[in-house]
Protein backbone atom coordinates (compact mmCIF):
# COMPACT_ATOMS: atom_id res chain seq x y z
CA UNK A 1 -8.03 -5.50 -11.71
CA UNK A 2 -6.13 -2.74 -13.57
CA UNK A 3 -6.49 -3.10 -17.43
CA UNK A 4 -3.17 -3.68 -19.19
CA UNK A 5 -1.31 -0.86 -20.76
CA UNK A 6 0.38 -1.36 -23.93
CA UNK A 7 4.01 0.22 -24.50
CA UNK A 8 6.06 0.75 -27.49
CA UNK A 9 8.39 -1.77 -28.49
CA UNK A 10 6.19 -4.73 -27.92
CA UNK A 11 5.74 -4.37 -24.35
CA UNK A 12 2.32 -4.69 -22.07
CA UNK A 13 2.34 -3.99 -18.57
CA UNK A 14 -0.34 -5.22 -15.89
CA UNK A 15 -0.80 -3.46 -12.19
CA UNK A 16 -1.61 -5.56 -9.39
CA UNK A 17 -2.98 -3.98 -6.46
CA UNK A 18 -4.72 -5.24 -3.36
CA UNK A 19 -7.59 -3.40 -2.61
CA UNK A 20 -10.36 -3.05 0.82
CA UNK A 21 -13.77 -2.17 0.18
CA UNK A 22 -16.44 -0.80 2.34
CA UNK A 23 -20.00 0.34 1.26
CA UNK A 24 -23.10 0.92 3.64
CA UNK A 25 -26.51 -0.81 2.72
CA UNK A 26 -28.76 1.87 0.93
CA UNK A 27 -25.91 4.52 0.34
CA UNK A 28 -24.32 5.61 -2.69
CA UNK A 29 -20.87 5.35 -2.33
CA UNK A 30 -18.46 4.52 0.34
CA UNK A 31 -14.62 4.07 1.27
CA UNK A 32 -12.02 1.79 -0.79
CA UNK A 33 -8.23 1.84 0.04
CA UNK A 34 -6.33 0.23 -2.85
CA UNK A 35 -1.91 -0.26 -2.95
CA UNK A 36 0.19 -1.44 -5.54
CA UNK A 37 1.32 -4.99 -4.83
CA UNK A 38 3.20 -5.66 -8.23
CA UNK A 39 3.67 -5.13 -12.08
CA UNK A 40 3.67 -7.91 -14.61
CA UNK A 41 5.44 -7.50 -18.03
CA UNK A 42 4.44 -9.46 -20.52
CA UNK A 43 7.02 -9.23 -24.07
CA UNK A 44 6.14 -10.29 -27.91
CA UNK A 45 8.29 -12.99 -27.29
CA UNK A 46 6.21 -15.24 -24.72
CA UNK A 47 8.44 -14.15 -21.53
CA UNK A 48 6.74 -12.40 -18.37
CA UNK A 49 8.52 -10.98 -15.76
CA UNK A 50 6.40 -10.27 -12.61
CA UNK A 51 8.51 -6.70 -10.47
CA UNK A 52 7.38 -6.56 -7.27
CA UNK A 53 6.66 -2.38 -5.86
CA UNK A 54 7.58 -1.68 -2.82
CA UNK A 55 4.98 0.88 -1.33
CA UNK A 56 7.20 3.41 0.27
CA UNK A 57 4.34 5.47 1.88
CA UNK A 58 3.14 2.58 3.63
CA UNK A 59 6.68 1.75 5.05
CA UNK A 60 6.69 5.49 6.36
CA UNK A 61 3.48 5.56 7.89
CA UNK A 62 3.89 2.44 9.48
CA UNK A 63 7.28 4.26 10.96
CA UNK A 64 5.50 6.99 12.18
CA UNK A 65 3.11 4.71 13.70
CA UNK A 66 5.63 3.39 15.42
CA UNK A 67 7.73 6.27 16.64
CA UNK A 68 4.40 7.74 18.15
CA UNK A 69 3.61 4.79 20.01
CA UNK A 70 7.07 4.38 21.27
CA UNK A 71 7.10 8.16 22.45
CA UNK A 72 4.02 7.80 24.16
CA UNK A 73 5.01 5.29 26.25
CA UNK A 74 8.42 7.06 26.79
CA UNK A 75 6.96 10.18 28.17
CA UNK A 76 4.64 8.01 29.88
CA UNK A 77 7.46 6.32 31.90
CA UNK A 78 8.82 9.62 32.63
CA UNK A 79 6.04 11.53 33.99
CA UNK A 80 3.86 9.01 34.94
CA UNK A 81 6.91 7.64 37.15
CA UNK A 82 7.71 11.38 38.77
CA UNK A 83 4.07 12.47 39.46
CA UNK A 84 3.78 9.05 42.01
């Protein structure tokens, strides 16, 4: 976890992110992938609002994911279907 961040005007802010580890067995280091999930605002006043973030790289790669896949198979119905 993120530690909290205080802002002017009585304000602290917390990042949540999810996060995926992986380390190998007698090496120093390894591979973590971390995204924002979320912010939480906490006020002087006792409230806390929790504003979700909406990862906008992930929504694009997932696209282009997608789009490849889809051409794939689209040239693959087009050839695949003339060369028989």
């Amino acid at each position: 976890m993120e530690p909290p961040i205080d802002i002017p005007g009585g304000r602290r802010i917390l990042p949540f992110t999810e996060h995926f580890r992986v380390t190998l067995p007698g090496w120093d280091g390894g591979v973590r992938w971390q995204r924002p999930v979320s912010v939480a605002e906490y006020r002087d006043d006792g409230t806390v609002t929790t504003i979700p973030v909406v990862d906008v790289t992930r929504q694009a790669q997932w696209t282009i994911y997608l789009m490849g896949m889809v051409g794939a198979l689209l040239v693959w119905l087009v050839f695949g279907r003339k060369s028989r």
